[in-house]
PDB file of N, CA and C in Angstrom:
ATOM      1  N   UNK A   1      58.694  31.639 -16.744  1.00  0.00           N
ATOM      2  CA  UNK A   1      59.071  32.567 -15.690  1.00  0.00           C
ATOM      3  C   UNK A   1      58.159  33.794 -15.696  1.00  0.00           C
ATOM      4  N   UNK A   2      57.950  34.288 -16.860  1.00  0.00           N
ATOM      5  CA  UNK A   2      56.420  35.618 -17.098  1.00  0.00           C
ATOM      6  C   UNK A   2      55.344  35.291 -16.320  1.00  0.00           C
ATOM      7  N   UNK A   3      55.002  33.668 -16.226  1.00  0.00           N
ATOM      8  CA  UNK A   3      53.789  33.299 -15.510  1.00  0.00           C
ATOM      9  C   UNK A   3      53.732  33.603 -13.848  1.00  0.00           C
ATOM     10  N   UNK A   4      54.602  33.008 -13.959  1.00  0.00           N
ATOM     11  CA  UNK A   4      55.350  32.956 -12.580  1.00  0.00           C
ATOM     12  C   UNK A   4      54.863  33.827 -11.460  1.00  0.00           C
ATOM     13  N   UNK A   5      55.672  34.819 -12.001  1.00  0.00           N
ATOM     14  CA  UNK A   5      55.659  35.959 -10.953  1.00  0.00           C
ATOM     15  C   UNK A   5      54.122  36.739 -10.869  1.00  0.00           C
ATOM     16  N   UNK A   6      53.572  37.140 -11.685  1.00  0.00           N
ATOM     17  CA  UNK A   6      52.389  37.031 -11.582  1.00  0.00           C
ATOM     18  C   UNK A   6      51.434  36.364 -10.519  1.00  0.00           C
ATOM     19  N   UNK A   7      51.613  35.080 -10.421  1.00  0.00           N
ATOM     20  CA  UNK A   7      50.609  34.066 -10.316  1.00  0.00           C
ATOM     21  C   UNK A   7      51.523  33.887  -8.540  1.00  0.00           C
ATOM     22  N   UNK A   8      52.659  34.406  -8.287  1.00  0.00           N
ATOM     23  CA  UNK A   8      53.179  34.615  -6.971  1.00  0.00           C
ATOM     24  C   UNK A   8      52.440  35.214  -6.266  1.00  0.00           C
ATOM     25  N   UNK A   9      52.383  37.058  -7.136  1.00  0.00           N
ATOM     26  CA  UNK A   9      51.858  37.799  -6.626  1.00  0.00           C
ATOM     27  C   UNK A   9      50.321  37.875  -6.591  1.00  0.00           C
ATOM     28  N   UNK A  10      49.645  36.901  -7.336  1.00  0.00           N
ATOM     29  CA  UNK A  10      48.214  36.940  -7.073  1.00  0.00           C
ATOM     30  C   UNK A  10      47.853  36.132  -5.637  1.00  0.00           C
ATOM     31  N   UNK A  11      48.801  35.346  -5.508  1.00  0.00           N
ATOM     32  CA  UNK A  11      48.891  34.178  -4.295  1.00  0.00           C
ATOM     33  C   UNK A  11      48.954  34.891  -2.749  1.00  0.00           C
ATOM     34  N   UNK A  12      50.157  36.164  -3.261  1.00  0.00           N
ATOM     35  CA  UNK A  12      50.687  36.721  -1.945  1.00  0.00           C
ATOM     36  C   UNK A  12      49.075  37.966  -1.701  1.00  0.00           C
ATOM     37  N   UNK A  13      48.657  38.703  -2.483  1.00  0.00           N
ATOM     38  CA  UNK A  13      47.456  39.194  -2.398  1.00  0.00           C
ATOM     39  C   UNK A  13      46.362  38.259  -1.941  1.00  0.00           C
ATOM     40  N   UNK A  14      45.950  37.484  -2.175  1.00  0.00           N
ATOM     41  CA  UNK A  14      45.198  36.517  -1.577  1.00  0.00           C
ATOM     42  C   UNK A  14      44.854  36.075  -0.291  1.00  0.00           C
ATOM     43  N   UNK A  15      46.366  36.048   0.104  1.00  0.00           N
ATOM     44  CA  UNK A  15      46.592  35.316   1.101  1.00  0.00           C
ATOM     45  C   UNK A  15      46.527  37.181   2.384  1.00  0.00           C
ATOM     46  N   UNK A  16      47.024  38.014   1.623  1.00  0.00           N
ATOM     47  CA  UNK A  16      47.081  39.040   2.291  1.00  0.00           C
ATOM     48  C   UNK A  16      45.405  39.745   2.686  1.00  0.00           C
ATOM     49  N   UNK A  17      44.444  39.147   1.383  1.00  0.00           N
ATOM     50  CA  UNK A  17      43.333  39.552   1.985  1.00  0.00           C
ATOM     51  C   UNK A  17      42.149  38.925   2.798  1.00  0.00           C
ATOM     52  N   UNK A  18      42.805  37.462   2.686  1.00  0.00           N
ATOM     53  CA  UNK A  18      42.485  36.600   3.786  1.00  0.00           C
ATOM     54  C   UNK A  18      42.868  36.929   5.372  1.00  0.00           C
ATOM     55  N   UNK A  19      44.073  37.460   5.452  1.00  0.00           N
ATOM     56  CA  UNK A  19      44.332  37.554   6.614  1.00  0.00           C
ATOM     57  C   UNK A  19      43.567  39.022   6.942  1.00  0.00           C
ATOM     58  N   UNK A  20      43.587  39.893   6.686  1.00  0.00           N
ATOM     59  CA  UNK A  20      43.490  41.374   6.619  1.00  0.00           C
ATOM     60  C   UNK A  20      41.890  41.467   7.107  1.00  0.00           C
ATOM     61  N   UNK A  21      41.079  40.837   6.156  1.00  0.00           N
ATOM     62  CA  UNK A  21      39.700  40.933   5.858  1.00  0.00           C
ATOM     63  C   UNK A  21      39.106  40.931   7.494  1.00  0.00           C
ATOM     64  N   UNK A  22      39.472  39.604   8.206  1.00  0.00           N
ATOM     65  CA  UNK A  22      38.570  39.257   9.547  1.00  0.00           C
ATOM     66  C   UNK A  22      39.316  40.432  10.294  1.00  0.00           C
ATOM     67  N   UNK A  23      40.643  40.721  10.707  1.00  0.00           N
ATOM     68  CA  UNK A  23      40.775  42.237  11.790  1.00  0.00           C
ATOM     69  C   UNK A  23      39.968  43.191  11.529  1.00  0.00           C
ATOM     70  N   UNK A  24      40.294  43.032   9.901  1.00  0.00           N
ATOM     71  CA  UNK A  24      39.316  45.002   9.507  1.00  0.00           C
ATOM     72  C   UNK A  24      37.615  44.717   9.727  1.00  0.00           C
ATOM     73  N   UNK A  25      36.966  43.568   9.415  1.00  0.00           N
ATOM     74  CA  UNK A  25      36.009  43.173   9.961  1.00  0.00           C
ATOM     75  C   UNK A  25      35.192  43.980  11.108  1.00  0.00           C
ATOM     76  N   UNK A  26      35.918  43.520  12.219  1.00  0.00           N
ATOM     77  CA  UNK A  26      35.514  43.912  13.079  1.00  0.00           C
ATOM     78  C   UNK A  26      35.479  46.018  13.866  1.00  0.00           C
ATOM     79  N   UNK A  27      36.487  46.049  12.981  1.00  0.00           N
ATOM     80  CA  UNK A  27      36.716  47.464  13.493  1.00  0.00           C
ATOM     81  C   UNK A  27      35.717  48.378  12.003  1.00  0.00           C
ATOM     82  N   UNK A  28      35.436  48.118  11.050  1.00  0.00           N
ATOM     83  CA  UNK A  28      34.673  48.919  10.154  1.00  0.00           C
ATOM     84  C   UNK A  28      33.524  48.137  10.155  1.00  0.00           C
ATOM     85  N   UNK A  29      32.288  49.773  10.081  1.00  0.00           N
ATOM     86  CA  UNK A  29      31.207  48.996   9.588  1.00  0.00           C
ATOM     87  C   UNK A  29      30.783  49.270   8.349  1.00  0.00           C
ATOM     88  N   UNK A  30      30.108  48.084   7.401  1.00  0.00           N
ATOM     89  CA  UNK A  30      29.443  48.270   6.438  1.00  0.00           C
ATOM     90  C   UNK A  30      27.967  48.865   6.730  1.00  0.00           C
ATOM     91  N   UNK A  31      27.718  49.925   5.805  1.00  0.00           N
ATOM     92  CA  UNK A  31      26.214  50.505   5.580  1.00  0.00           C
ATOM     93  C   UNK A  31      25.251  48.970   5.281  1.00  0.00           C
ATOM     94  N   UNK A  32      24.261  49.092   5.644  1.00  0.00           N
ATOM     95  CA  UNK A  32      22.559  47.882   5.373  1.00  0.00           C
ATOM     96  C   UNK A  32      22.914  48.041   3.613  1.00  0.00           C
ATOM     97  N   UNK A  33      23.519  49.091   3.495  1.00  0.00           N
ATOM     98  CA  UNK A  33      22.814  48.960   1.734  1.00  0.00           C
ATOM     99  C   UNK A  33      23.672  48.683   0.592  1.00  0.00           C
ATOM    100  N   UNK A  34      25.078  48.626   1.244  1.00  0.00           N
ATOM    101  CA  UNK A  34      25.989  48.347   0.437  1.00  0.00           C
ATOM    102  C   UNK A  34      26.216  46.975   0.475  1.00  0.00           C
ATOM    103  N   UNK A  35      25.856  46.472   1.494  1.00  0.00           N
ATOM    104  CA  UNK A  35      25.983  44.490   1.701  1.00  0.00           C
ATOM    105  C   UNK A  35      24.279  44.503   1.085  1.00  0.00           C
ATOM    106  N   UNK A  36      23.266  44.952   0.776  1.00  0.00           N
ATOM    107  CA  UNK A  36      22.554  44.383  -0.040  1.00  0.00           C
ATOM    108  C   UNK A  36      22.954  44.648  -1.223  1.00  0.00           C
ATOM    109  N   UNK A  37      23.828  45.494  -2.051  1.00  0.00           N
ATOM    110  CA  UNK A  37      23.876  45.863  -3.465  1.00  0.00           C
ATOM    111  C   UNK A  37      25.215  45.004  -3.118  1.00  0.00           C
ATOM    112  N   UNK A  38      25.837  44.384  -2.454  1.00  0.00           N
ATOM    113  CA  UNK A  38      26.743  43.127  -2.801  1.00  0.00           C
ATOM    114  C   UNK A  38      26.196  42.007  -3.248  1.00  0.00           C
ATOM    115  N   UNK A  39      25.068  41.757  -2.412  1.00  0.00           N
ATOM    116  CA  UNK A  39      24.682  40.305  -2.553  1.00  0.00           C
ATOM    117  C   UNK A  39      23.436  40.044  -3.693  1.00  0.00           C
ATOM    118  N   UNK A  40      23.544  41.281  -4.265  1.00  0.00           N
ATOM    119  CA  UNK A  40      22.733  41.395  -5.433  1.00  0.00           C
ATOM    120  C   UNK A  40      23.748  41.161  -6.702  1.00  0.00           C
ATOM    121  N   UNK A  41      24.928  41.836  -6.253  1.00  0.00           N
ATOM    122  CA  UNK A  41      25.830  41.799  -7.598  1.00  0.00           C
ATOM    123  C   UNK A  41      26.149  40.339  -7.960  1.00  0.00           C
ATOM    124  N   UNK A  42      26.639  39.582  -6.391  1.00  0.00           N
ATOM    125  CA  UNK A  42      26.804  38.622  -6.334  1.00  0.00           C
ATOM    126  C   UNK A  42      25.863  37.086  -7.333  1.00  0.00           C
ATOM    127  N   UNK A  43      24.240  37.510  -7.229  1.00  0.00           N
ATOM    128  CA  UNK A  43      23.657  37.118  -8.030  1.00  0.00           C
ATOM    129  C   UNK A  43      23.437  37.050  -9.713  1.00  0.00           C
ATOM    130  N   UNK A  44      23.791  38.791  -9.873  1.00  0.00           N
ATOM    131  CA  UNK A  44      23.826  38.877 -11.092  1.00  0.00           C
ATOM    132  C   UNK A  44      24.811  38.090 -12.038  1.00  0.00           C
ATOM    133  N   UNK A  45      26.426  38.492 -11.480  1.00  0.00           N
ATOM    134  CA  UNK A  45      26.955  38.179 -12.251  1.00  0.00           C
ATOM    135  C   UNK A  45      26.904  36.278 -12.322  1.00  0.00           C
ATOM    136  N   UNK A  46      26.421  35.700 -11.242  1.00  0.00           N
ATOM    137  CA  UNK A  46      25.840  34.197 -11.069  1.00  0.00           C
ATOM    138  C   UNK A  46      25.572  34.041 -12.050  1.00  0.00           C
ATOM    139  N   UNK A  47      24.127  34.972 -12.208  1.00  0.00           N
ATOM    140  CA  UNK A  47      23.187  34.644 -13.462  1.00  0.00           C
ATOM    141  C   UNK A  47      23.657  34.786 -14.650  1.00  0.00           C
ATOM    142  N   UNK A  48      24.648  35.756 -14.833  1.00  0.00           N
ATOM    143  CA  UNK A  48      24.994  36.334 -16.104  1.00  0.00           C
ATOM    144  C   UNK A  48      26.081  34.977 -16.270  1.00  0.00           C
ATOM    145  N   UNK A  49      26.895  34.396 -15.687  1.00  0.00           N
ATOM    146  CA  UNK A  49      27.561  33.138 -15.626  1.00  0.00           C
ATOM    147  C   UNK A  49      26.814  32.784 -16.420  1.00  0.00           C
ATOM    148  N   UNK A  50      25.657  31.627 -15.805  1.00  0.00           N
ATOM    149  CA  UNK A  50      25.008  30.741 -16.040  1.00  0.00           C
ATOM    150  C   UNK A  50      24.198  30.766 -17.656  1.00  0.00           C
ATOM    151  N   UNK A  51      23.929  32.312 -17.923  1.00  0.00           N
ATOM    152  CA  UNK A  51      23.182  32.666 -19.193  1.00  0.00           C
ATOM    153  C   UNK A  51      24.214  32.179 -20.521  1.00  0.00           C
ATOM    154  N   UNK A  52      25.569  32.837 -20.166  1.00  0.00           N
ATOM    155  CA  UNK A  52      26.544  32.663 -21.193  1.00  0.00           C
ATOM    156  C   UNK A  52      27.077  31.384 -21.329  1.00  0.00           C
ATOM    157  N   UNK A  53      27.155  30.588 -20.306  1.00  0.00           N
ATOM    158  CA  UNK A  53      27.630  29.108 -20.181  1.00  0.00           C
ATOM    159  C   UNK A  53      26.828  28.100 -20.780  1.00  0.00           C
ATOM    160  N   UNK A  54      25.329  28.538 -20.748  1.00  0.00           N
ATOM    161  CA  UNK A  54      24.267  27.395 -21.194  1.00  0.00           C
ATOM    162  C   UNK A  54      23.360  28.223 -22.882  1.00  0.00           C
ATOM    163  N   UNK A  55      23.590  29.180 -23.295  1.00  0.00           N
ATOM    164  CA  UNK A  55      23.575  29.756 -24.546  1.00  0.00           C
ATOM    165  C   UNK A  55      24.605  30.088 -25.187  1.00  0.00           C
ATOM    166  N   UNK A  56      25.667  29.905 -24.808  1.00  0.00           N
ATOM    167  CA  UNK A  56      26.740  30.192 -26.026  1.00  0.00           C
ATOM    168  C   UNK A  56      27.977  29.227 -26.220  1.00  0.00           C
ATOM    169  N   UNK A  57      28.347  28.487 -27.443  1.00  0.00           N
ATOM    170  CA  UNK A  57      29.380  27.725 -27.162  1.00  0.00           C
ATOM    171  C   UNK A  57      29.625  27.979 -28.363  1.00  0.00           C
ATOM    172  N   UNK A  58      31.252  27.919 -28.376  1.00  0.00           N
ATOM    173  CA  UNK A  58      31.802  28.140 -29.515  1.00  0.00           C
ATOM    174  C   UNK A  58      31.481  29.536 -30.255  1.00  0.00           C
ATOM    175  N   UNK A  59      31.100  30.476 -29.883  1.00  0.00           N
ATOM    176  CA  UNK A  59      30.996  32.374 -30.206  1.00  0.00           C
ATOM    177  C   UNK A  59      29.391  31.921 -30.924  1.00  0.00           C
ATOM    178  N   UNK A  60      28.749  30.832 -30.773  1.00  0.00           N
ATOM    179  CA  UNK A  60      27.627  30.357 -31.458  1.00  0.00           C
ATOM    180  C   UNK A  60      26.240  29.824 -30.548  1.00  0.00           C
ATOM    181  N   UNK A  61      25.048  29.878 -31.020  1.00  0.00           N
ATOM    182  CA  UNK A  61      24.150  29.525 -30.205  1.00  0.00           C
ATOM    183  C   UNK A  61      24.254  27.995 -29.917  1.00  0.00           C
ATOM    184  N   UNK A  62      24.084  27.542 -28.205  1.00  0.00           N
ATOM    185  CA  UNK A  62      24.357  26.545 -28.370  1.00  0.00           C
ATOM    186  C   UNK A  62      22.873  25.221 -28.345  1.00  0.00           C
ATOM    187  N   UNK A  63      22.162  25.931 -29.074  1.00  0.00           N
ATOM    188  CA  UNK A  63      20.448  24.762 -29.217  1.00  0.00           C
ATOM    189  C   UNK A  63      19.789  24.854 -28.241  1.00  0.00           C
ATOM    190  N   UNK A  64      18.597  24.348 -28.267  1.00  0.00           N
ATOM    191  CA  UNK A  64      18.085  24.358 -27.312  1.00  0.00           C
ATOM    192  C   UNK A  64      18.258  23.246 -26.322  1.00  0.00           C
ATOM    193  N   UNK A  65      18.515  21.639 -26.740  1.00  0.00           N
ATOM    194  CA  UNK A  65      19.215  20.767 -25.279  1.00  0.00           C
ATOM    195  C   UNK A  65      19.824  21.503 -24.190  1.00  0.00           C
ATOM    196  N   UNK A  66      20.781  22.472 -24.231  1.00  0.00           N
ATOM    197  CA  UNK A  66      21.862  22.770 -23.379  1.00  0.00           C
ATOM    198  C   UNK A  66      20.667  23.558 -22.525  1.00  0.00           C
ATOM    199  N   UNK A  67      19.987  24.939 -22.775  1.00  0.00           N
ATOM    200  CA  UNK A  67      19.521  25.445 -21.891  1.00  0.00           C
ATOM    201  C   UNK A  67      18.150  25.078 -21.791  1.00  0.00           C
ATOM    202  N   UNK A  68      17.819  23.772 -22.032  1.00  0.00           N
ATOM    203  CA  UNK A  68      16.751  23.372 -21.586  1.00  0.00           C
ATOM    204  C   UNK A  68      16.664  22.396 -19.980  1.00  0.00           C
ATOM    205  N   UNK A  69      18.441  21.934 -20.412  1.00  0.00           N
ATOM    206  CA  UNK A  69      18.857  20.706 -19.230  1.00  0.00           C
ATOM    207  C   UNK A  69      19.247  21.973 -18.253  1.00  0.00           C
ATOM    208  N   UNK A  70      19.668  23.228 -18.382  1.00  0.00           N
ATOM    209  CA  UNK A  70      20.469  24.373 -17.468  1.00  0.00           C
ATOM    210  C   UNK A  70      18.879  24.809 -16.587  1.00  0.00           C
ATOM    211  N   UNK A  71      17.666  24.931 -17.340  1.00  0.00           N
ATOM    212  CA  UNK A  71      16.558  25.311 -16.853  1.00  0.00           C
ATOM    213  C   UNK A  71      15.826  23.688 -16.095  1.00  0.00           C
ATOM    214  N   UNK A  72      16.241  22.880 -16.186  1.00  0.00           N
ATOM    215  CA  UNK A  72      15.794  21.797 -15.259  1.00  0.00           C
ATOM    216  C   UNK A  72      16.777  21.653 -14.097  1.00  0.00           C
ATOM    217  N   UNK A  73      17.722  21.841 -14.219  1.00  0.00           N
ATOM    218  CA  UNK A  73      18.670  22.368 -13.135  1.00  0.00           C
ATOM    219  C   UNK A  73      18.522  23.102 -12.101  1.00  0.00           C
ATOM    220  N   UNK A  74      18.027  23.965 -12.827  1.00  0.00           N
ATOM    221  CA  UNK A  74      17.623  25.448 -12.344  1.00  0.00           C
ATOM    222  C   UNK A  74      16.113  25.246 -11.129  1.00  0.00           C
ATOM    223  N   UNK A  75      15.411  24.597 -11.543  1.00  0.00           N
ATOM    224  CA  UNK A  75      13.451  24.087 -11.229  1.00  0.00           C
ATOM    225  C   UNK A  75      14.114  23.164 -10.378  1.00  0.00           C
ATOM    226  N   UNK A  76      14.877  22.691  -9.991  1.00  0.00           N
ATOM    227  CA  UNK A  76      15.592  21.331  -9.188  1.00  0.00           C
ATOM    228  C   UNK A  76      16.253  21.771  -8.249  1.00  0.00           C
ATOM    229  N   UNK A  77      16.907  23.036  -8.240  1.00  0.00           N
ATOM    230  CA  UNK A  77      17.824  23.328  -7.010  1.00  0.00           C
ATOM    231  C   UNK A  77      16.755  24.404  -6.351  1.00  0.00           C
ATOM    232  N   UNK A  78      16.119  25.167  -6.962  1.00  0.00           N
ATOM    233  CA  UNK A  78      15.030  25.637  -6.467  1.00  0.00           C
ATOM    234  C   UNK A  78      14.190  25.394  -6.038  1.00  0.00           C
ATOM    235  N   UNK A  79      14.003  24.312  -5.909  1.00  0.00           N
ATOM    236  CA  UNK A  79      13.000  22.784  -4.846  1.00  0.00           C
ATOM    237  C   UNK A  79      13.958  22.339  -3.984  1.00  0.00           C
ATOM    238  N   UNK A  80      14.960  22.366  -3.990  1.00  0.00           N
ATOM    239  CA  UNK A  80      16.193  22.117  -3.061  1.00  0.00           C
ATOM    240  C   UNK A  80      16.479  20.397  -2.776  1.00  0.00           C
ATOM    241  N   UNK A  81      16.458  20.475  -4.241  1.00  0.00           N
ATOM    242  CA  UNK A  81      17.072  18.931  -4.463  1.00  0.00           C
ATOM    243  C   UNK A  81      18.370  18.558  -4.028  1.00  0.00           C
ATOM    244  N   UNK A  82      18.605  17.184  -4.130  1.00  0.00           N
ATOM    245  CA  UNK A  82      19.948  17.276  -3.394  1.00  0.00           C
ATOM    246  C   UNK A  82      20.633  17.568  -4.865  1.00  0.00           C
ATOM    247  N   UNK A  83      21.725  18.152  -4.449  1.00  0.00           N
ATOM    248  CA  UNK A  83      22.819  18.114  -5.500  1.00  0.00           C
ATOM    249  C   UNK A  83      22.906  17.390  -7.027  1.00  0.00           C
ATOM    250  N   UNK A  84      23.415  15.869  -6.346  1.00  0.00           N
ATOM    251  CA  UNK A  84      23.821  14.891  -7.162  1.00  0.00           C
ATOM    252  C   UNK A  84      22.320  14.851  -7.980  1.00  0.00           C
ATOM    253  N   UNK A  85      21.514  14.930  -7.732  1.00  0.00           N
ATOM    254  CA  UNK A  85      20.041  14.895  -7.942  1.00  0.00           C
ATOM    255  C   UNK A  85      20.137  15.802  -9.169  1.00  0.00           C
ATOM    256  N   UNK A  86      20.270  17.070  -9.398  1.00  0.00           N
ATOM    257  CA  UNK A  86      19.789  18.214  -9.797  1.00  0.00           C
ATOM    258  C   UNK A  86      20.875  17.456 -10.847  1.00  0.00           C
ATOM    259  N   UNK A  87      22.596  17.592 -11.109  1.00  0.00           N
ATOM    260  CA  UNK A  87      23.293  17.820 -12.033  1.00  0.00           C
ATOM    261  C   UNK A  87      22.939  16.487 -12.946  1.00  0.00           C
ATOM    262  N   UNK A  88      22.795  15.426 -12.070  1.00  0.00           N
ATOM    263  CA  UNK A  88      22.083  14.212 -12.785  1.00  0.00           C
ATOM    264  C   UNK A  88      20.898  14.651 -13.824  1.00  0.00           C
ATOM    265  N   UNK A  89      19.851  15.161 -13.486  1.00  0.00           N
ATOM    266  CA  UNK A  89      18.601  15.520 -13.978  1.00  0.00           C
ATOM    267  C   UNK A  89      18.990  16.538 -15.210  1.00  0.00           C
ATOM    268  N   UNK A  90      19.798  17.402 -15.118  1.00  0.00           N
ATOM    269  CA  UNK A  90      20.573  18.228 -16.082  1.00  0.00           C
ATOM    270  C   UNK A  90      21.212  17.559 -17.219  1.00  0.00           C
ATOM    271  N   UNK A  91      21.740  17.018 -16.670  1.00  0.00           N
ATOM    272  CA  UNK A  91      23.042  16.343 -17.935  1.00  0.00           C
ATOM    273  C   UNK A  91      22.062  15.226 -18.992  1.00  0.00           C
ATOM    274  N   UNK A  92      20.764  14.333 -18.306  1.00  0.00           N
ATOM    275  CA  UNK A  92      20.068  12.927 -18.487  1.00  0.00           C
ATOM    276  C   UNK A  92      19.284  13.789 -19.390  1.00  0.00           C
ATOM    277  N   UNK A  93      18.315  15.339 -19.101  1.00  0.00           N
ATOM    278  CA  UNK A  93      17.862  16.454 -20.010  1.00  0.00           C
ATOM    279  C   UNK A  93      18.890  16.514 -21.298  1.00  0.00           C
ATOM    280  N   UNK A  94      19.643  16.899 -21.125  1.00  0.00           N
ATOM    281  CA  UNK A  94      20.320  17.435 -22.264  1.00  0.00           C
ATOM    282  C   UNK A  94      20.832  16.054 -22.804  1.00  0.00           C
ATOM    283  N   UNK A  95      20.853  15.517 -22.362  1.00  0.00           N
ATOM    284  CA  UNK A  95      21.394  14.013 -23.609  1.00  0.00           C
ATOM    285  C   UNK A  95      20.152  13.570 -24.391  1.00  0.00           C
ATOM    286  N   UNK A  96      19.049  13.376 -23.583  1.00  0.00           N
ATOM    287  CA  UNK A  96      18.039  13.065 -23.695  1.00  0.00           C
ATOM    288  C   UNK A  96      17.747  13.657 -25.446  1.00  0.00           C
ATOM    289  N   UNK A  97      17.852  14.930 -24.545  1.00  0.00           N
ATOM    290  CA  UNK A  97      16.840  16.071 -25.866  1.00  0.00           C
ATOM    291  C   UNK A  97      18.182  15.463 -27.400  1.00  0.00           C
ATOM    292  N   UNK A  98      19.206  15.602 -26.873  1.00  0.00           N
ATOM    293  CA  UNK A  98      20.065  15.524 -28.257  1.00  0.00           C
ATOM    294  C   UNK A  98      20.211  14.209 -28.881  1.00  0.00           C
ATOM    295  N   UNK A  99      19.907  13.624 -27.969  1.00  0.00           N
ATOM    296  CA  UNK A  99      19.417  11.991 -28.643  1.00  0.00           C
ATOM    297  C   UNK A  99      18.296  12.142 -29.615  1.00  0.00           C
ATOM    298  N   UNK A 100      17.115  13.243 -29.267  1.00  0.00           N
ATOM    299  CA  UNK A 100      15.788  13.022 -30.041  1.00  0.00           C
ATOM    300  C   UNK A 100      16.143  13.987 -30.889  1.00  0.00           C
ATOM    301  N   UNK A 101      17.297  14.564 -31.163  1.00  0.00           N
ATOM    302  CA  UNK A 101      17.584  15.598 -32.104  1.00  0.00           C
ATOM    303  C   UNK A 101      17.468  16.623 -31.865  1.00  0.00           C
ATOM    304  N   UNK A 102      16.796  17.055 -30.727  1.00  0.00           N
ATOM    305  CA  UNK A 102      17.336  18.674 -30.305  1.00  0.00           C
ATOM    306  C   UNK A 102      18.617  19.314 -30.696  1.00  0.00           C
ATOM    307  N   UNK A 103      18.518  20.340 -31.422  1.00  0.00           N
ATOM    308  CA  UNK A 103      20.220  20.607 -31.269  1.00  0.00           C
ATOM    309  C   UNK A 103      20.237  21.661 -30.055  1.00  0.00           C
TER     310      UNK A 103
END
């Protein structure tokens, strides 16, 4: 029941700033420079994702396989591979390398 209500009220906020967002939309404007220092943040914390997800597992370094297959990933969607393409090429990297003993 602790969970609960919580996880109500994150639902009812949600849903409240879904609706809210497109009216106020139109009647406020954003400054040029605050929607670029969004879509910058937006990147960072991407990146900062991606850094901690493919170097750290377990509070420990996680070898080099993992962010070697995260950096072929990376060279793959940035050529604008298809999808299935890129996570394939990622995962086949990192098995690969830990097959030949990469840790």
């Amino acid at each position: 029941m602790s969970v609960l209500i919580p996880m109500i009220a994150l639902a009812v906020g949600t849903l409240a700033f879904r609706i809210v967002g497109p009216m106020v939309r139109s009647r406020i404007t954003v400054p040029a420079r605050v929607e670029e220092i969004s879509s910058m943040s937006v990147a960072v914390i991407f990146v900062a994702l991606v850094a901690t997800s493919a170097l750290v597992v377990d509070k420990q370094f996680a070898g080099f396989a993992l962010p070697i297959g995260v950096l072929v990933a990376a060279v793959l969607a940035w050529r604008k591979a298809p999808f299935v393409a890129v996570v394939i090429a990622a995962a086949a990297t990192t098995a690969t390398l830990r097959w030949l003993g990469v840790a």
